[in-house]
C-alpha atoms as a PDB file:
ATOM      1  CA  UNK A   1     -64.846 -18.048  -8.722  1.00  0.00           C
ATOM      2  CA  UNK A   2     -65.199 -16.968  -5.155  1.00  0.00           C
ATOM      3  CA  UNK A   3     -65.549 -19.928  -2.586  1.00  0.00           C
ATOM      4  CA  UNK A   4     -68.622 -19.574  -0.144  1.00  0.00           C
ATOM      5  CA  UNK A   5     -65.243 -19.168   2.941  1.00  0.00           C
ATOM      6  CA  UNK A   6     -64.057 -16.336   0.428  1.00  0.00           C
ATOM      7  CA  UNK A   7     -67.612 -14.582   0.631  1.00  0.00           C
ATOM      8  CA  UNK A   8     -67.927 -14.735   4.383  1.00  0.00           C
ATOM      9  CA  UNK A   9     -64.357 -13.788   4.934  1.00  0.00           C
ATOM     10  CA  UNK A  10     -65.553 -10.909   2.270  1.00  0.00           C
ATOM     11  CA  UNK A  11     -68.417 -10.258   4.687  1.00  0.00           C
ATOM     12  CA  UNK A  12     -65.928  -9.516   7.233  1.00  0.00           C
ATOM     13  CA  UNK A  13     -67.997 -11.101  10.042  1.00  0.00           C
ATOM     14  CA  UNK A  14     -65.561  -9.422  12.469  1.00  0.00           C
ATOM     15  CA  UNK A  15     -67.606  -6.756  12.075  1.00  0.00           C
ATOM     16  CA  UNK A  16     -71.383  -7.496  12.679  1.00  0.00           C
ATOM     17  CA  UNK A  17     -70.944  -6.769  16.697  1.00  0.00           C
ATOM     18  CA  UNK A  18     -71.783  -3.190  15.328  1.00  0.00           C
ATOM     19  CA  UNK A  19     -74.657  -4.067  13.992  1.00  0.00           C
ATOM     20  CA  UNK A  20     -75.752  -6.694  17.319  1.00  0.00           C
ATOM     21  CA  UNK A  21     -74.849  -4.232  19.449  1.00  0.00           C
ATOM     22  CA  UNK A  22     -77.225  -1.273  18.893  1.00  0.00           C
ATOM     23  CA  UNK A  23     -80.362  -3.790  19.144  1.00  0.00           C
ATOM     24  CA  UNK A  24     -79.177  -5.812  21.805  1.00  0.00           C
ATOM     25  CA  UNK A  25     -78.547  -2.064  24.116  1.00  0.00           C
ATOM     26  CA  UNK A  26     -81.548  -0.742  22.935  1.00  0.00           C
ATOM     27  CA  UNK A  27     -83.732  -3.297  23.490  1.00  0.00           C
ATOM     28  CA  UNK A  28     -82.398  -3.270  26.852  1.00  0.00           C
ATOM     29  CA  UNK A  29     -83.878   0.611  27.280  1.00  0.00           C
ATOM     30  CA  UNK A  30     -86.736  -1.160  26.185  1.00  0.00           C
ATOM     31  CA  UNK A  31     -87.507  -3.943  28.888  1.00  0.00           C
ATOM     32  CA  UNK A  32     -86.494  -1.055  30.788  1.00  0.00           C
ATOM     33  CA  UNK A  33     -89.274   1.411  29.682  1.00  0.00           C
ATOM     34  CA  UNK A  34     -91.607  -1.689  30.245  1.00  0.00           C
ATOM     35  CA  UNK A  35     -92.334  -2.174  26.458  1.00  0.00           C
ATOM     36  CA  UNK A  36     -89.948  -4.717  24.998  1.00  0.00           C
ATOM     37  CA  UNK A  37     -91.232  -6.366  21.768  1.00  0.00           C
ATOM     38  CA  UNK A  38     -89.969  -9.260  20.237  1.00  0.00           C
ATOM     39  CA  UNK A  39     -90.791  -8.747  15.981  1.00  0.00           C
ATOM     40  CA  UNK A  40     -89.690  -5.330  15.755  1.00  0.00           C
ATOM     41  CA  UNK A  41     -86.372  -6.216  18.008  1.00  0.00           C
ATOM     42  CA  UNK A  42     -86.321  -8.839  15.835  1.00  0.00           C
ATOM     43  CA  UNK A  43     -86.646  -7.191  12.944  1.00  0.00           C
ATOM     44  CA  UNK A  44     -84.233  -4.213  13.583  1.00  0.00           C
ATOM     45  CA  UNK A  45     -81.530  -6.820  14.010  1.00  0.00           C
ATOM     46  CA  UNK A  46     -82.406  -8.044  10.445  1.00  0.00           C
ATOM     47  CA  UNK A  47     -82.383  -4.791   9.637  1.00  0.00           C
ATOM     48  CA  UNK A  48     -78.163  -4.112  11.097  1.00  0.00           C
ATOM     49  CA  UNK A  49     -76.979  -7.202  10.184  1.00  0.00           C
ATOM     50  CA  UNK A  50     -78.270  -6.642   6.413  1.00  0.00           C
ATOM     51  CA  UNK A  51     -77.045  -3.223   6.318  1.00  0.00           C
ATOM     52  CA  UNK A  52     -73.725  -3.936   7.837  1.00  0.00           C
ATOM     53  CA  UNK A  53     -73.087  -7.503   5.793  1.00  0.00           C
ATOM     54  CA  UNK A  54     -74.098  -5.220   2.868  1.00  0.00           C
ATOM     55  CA  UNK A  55     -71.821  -1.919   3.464  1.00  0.00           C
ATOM     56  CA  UNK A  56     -68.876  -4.328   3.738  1.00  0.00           C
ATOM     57  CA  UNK A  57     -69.342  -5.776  -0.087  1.00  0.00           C
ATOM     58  CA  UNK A  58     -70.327  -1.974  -1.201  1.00  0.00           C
ATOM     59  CA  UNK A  59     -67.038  -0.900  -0.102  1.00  0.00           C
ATOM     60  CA  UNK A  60     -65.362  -4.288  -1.360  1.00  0.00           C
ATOM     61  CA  UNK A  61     -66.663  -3.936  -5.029  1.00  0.00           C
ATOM     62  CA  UNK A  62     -66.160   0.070  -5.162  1.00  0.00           C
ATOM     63  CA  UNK A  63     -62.497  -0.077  -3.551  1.00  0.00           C
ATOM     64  CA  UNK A  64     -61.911  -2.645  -6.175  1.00  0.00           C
ATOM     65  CA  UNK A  65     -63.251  -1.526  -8.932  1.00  0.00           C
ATOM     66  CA  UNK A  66     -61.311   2.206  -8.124  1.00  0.00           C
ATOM     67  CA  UNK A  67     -58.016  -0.197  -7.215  1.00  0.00           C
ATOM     68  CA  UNK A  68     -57.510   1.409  -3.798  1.00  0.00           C
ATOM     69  CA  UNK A  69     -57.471  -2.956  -2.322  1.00  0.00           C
ATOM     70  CA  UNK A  70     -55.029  -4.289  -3.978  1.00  0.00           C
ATOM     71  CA  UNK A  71     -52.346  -4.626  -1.303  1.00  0.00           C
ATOM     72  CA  UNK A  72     -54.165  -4.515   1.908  1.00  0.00           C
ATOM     73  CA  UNK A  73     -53.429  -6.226   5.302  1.00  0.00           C
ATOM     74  CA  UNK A  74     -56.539  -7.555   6.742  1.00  0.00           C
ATOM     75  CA  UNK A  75     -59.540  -9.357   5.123  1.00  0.00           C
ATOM     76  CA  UNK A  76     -60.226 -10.945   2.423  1.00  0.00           C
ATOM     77  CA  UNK A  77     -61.208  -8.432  -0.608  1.00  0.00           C
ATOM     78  CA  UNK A  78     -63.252 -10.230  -2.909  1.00  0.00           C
ATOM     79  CA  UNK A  79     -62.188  -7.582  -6.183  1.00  0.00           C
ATOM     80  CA  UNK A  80     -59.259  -6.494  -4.999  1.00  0.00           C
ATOM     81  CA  UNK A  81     -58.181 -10.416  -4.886  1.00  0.00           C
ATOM     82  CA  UNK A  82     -59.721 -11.131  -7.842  1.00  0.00           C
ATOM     83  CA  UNK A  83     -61.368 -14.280  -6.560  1.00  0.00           C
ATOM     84  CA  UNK A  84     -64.878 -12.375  -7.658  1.00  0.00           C
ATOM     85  CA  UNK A  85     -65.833 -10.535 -10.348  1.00  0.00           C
ATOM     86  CA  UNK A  86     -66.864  -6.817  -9.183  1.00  0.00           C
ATOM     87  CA  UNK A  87     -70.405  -7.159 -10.389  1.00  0.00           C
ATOM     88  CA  UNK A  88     -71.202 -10.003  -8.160  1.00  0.00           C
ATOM     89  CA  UNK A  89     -69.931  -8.253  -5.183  1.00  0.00           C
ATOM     90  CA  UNK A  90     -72.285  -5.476  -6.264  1.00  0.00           C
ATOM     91  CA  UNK A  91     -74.947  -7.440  -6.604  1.00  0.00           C
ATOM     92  CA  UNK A  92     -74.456  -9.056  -3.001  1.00  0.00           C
ATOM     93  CA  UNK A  93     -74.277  -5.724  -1.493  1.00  0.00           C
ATOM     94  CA  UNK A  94     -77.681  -4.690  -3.359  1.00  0.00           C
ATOM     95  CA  UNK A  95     -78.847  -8.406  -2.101  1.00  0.00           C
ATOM     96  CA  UNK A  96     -78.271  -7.063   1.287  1.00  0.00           C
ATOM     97  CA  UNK A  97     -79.686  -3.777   1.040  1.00  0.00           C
ATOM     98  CA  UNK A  98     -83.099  -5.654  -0.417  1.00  0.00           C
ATOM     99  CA  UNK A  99     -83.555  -8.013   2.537  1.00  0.00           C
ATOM    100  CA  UNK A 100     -82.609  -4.436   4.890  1.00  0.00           C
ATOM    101  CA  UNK A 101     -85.074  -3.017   3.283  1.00  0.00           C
ATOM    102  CA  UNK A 102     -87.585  -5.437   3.351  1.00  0.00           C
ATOM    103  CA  UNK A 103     -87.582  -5.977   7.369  1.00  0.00           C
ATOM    104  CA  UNK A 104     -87.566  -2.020   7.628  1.00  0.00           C
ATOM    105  CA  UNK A 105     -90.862  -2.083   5.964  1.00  0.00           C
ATOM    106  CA  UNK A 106     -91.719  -5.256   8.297  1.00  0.00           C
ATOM    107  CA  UNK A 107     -91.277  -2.510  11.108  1.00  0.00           C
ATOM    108  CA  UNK A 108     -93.306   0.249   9.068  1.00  0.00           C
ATOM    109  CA  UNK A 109     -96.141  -2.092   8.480  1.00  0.00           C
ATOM    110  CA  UNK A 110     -95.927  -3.103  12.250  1.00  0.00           C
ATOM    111  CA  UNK A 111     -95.180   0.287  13.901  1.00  0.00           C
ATOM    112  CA  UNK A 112     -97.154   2.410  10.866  1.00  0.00           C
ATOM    113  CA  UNK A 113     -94.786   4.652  11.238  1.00  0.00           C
ATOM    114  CA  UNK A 114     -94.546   5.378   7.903  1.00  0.00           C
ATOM    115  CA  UNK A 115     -91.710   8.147   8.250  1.00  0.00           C
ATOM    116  CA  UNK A 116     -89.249   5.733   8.907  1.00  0.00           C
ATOM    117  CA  UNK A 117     -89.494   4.699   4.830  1.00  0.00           C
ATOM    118  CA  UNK A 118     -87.594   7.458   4.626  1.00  0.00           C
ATOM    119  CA  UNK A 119     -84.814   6.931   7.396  1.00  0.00           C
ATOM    120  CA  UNK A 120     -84.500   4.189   5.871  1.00  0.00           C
ATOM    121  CA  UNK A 121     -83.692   4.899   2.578  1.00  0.00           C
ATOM    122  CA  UNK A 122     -81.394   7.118   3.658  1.00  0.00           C
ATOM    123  CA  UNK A 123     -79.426   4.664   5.892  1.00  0.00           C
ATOM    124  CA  UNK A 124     -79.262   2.292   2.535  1.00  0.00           C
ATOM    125  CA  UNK A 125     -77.910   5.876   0.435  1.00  0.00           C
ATOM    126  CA  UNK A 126     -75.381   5.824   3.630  1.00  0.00           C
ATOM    127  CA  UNK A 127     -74.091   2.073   2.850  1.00  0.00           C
ATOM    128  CA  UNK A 128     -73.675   2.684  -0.710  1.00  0.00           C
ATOM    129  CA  UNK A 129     -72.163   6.367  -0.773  1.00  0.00           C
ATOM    130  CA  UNK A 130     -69.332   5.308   1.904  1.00  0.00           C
ATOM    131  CA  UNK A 131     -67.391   4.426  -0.744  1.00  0.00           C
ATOM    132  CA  UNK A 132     -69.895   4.789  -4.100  1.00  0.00           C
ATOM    133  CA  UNK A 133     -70.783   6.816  -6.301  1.00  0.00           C
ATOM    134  CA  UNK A 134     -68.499   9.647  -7.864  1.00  0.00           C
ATOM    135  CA  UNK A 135     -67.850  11.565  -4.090  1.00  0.00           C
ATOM    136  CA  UNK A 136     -68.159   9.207  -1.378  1.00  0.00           C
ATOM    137  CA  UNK A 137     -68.280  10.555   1.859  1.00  0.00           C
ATOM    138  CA  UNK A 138     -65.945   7.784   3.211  1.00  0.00           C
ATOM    139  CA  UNK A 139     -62.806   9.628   0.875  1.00  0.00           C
ATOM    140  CA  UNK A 140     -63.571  12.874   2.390  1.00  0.00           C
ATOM    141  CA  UNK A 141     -63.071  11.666   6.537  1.00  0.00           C
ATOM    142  CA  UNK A 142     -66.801  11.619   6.927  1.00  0.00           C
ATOM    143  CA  UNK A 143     -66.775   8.103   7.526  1.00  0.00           C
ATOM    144  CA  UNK A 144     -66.704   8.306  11.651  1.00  0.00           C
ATOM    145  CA  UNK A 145     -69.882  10.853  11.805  1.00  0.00           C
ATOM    146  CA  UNK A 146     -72.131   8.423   9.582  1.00  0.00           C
ATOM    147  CA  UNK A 147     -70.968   5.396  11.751  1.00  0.00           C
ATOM    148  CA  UNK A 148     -71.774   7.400  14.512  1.00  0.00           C
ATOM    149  CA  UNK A 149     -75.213   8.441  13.477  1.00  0.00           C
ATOM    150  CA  UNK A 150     -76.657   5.381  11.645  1.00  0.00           C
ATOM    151  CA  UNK A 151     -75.161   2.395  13.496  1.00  0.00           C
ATOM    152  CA  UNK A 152     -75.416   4.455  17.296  1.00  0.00           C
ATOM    153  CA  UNK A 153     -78.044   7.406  17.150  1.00  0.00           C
ATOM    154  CA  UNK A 154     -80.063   6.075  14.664  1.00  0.00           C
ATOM    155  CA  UNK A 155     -79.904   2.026  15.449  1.00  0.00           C
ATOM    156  CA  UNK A 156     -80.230   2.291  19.036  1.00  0.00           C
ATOM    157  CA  UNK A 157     -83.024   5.060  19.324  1.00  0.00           C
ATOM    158  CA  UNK A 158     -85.084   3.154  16.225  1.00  0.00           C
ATOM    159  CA  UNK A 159     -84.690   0.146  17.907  1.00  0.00           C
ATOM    160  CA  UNK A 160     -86.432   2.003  21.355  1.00  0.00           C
ATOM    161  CA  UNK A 161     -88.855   3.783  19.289  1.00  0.00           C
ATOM    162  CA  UNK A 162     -90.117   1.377  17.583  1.00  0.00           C
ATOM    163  CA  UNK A 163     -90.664  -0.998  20.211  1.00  0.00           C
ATOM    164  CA  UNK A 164     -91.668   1.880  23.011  1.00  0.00           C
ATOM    165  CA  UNK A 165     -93.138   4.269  20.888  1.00  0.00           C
ATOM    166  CA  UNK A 166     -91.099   7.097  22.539  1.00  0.00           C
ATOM    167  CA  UNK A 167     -87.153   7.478  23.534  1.00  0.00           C
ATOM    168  CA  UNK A 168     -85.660   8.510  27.038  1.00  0.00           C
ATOM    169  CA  UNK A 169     -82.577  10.201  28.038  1.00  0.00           C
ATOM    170  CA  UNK A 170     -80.647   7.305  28.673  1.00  0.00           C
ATOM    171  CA  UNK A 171     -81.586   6.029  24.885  1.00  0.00           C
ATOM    172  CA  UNK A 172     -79.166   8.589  23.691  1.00  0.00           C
ATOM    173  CA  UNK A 173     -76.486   8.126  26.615  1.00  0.00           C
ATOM    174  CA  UNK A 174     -76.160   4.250  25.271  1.00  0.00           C
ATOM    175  CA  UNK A 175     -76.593   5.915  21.438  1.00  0.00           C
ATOM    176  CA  UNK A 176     -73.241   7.626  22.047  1.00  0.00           C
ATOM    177  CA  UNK A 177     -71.822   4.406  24.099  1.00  0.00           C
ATOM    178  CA  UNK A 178     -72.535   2.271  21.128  1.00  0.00           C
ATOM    179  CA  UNK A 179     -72.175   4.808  18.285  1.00  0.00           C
ATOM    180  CA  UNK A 180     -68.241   5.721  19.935  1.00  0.00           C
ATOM    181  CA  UNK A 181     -67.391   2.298  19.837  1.00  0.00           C
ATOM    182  CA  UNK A 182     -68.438   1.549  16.255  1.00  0.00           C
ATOM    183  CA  UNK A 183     -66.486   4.380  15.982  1.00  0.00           C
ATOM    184  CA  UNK A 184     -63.963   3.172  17.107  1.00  0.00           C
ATOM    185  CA  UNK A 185     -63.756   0.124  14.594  1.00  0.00           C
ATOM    186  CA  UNK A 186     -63.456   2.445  11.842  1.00  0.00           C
ATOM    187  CA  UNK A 187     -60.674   4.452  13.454  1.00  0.00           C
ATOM    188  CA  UNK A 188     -58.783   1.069  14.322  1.00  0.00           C
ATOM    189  CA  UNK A 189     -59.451  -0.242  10.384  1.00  0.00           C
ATOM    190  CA  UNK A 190     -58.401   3.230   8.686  1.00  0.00           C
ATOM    191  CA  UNK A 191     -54.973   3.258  11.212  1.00  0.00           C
ATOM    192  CA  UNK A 192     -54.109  -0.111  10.079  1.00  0.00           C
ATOM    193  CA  UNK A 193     -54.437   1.335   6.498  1.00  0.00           C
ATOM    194  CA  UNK A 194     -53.523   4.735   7.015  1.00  0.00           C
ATOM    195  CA  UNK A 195     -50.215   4.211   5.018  1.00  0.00           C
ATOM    196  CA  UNK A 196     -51.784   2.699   2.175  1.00  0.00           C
ATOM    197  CA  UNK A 197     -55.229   4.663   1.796  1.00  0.00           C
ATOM    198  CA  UNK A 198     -52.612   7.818   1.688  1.00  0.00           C
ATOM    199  CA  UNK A 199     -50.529   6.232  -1.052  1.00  0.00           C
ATOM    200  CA  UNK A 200     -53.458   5.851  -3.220  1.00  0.00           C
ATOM    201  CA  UNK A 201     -55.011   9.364  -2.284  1.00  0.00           C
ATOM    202  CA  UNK A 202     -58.190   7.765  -0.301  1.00  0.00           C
ATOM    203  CA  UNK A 203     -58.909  10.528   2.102  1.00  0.00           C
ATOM    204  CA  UNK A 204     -60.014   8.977   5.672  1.00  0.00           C
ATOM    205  CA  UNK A 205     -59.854  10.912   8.806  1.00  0.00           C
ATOM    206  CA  UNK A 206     -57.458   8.436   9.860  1.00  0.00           C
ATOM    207  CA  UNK A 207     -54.924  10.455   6.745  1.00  0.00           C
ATOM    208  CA  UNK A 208     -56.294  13.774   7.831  1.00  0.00           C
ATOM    209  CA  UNK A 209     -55.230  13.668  11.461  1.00  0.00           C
ATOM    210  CA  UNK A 210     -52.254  11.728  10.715  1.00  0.00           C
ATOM    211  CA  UNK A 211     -50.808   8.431  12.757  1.00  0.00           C
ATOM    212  CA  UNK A 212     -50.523   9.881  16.057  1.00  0.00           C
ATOM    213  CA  UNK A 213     -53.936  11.778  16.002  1.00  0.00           C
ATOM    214  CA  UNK A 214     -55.919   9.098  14.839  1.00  0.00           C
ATOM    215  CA  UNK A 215     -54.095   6.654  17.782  1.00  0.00           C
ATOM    216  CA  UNK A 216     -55.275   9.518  20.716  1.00  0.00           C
ATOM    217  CA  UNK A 217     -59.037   9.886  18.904  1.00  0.00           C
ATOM    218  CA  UNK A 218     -59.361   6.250  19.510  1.00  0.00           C
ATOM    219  CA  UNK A 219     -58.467   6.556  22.963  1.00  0.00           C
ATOM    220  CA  UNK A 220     -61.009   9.587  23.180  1.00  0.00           C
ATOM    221  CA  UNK A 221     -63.494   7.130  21.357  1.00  0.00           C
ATOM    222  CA  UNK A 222     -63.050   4.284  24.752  1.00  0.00           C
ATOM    223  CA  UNK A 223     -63.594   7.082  26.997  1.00  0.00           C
ATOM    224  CA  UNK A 224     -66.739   8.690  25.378  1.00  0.00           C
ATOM    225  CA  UNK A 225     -68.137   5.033  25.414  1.00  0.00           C
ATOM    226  CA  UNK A 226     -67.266   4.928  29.224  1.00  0.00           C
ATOM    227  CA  UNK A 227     -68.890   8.321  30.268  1.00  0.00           C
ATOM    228  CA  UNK A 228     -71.913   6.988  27.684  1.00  0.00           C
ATOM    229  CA  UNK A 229     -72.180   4.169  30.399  1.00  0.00           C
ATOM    230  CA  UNK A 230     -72.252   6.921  33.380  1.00  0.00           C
ATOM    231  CA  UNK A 231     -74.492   8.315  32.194  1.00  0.00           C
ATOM    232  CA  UNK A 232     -76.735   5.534  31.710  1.00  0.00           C
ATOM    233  CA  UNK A 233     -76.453   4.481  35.002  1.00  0.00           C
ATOM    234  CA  UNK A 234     -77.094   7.903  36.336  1.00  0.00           C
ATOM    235  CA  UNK A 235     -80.632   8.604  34.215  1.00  0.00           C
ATOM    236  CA  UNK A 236     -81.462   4.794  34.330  1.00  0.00           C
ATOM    237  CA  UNK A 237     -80.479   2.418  36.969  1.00  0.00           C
ATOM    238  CA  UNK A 238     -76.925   1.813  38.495  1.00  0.00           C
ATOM    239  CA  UNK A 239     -77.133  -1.234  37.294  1.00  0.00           C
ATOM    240  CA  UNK A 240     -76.425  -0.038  33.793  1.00  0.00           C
ATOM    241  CA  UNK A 241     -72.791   0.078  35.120  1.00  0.00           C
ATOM    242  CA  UNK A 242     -72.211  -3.965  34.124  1.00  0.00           C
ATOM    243  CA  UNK A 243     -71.697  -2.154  30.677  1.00  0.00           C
ATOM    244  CA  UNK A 244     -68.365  -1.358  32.130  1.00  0.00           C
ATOM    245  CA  UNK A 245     -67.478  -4.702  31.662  1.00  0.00           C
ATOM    246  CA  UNK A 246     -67.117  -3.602  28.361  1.00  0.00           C
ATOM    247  CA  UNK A 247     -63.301  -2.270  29.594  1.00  0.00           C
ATOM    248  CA  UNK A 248     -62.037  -6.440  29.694  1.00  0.00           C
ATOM    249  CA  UNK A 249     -61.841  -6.273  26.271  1.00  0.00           C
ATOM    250  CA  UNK A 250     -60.764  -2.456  25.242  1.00  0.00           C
ATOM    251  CA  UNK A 251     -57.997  -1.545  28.133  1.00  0.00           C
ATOM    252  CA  UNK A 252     -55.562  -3.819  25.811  1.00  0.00           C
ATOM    253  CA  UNK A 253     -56.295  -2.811  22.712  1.00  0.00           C
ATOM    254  CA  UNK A 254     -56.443   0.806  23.442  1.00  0.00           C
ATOM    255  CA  UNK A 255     -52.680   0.418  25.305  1.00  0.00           C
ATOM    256  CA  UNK A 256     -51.574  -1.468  21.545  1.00  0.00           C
ATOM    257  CA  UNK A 257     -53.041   1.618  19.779  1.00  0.00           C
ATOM    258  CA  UNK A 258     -51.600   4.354  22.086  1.00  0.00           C
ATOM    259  CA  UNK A 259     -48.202   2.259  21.643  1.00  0.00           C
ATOM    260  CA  UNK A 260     -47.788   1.935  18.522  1.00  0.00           C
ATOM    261  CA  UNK A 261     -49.184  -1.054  17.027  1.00  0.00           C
ATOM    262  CA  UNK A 262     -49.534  -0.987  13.317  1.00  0.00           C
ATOM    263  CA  UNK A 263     -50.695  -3.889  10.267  1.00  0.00           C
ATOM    264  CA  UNK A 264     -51.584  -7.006  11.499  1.00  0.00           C
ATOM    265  CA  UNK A 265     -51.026  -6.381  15.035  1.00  0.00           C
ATOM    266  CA  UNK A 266     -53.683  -4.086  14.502  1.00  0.00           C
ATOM    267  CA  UNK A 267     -56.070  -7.190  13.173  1.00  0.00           C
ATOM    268  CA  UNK A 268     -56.473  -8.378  16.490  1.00  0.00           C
ATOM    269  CA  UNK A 269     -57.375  -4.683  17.952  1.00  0.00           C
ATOM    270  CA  UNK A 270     -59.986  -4.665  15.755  1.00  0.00           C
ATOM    271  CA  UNK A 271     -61.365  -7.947  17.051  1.00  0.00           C
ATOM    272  CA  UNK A 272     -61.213  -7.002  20.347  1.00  0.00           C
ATOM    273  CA  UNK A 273     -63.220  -3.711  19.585  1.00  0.00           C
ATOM    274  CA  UNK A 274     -66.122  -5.535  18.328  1.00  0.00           C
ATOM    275  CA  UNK A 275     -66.399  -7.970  21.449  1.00  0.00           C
ATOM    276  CA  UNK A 276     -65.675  -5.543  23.611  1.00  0.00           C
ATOM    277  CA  UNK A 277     -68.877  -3.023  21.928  1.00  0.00           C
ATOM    278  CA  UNK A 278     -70.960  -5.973  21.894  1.00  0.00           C
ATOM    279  CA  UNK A 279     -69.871  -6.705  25.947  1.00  0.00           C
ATOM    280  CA  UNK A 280     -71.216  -3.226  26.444  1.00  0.00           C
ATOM    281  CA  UNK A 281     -74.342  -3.777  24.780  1.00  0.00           C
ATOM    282  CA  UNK A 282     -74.808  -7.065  26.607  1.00  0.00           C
ATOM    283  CA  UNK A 283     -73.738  -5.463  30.251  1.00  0.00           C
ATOM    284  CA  UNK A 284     -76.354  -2.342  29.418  1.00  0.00           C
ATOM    285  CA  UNK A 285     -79.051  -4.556  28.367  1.00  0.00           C
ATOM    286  CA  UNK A 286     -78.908  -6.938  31.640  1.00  0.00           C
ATOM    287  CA  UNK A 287     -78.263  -4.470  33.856  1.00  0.00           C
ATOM    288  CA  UNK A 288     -81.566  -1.997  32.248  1.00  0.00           C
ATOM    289  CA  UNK A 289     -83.260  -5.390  32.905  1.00  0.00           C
ATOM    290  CA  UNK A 290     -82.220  -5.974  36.681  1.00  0.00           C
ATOM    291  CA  UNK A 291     -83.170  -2.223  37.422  1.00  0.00           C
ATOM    292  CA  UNK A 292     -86.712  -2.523  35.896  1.00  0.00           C
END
């Protein structure tokens, strides 16, 4: 039986700056735009950290169950370890998805924008099928797009919308600031697999473009993220630019990447991603605020 460390290391907490991160910027566009609100902010960040918390035991239990975690470097795997049984890892992810679905209809009942049901229910589908069902999308190298879309485009213009009522420009310059970096997680996670996922015929992009391609699409990942902040700057405020402070934390991992770095050194790349996203988020959020 699982100890309650072994389910938040299964959690992978290293992680949840992706799902911080969109709320955090967008809510920033928000004060900008005049029209911050505290529930639904409050509520969207429910929202990412239940999704995010929840896609991370999805994949645990289906990796497991398909035996693609049993020699891993990195985080505890809950099946693949066989410290829980798969169908309580299932049932935490579909735990997760519940209270994610509950806050999203917090927002709907809020907002009454009732369409949203439906984005939502799809980002849930997008948790699950990364690594469920008999296809998932996260075997085939789609994994980057749908990071992209549902934990940039998606969090950081629902978290606008639904406290604005409208987006902006600069809502979709810090979308692909955010969404690249999230990115950039995956790319940094698959890398660090890349050997193994390939042994065992899991099909990330990370195995499609091969080691050297994946290392140069994470350095193309940094520099979207730092034109995303230009951007934001330019249709916003100047002050947008503290985002840049964002490049403390990603100059060294990008220079272990582009050098070579593989396994565990690539552990601490990965941590460095997520407080590096979640420095940009914080740095576009004060800043939006200043230039109100």
């Amino acid at each position: 039986m699982a100890t309650s460390t072994q389910w938040v290391e299964g959690a992978r907490p290293r992680t949840l700056p992706a799902a911080i991160s969109p709320v955090v910027a967008g809510s920033g566009i928000a004060a900008h735009a005049g029209g911050f609100a505290f529930w639904p902010a409050l509520l969207c960040l429910v929202v990412a950290l239940a999704l995010q918390v929840g896609v991370n035991y999805a994949n645990d239990y289906s990796d497991g169950v398909r035996g693609t975690d049993t020699d891993r470097v990195g985080p505890m795997r809950l099946v693949g370890s066989g410290v829980a049984r798969p169908e309580q890892v299932k049932a935490a992810a579909f735990g997760c998805f519940g209270v994610a679905a509950l806050a999203g209809l917090g927002i709907v009942l809020i907002t009454q924008l009732w369409w949203l049901l439906l984005v939502g229910a799809a980002a849930i589908a997008a948790a699950w099928f990364y690594t469920g069902g008999k296809r998932p999308y996260g075997y085939l190298g789609l994994g980057e797009l749908f990071v992209f879309v549902f934990f940039g485009l998606v969090a950081v213009g629902g978290t606008v919308l639904v406290q604005v009522g409208h987006t902006t420009p600069a809502t979709w310059a810090v979308a692909v600031t955010i969404g690249a970096l999230a990115c950039a997680i995956l790319v940094a996670n698959n890398l660090r697999d890349l050997r193994g996922d390939a042994a065992v015929g899991k099909r990330t992009l990370a195995t499609r473009l091969g080691d050297r391609g994946t290392r140069w699409f994470f350095a193309a990942l940094v520099l979207l993220a730092v034109v995303g902040v230009l951007l934001v700057a330019a249709w916003a405020t100047p002050w947008a630019l503290l985002g840049l402070a964002m490049l403390a934390f990603l100059v060294t991992p990008v220079r272990e990447v582009l050098a070579g770095g593989t396994g565990r050194a690539l552990i601490g790349v990965l941590k460095q991603i997520g407080i590096g996203e979640l420095a940009a988020a914080v740095g576009l959020a004060v800043g939006l605020v200043i230039g109100r």
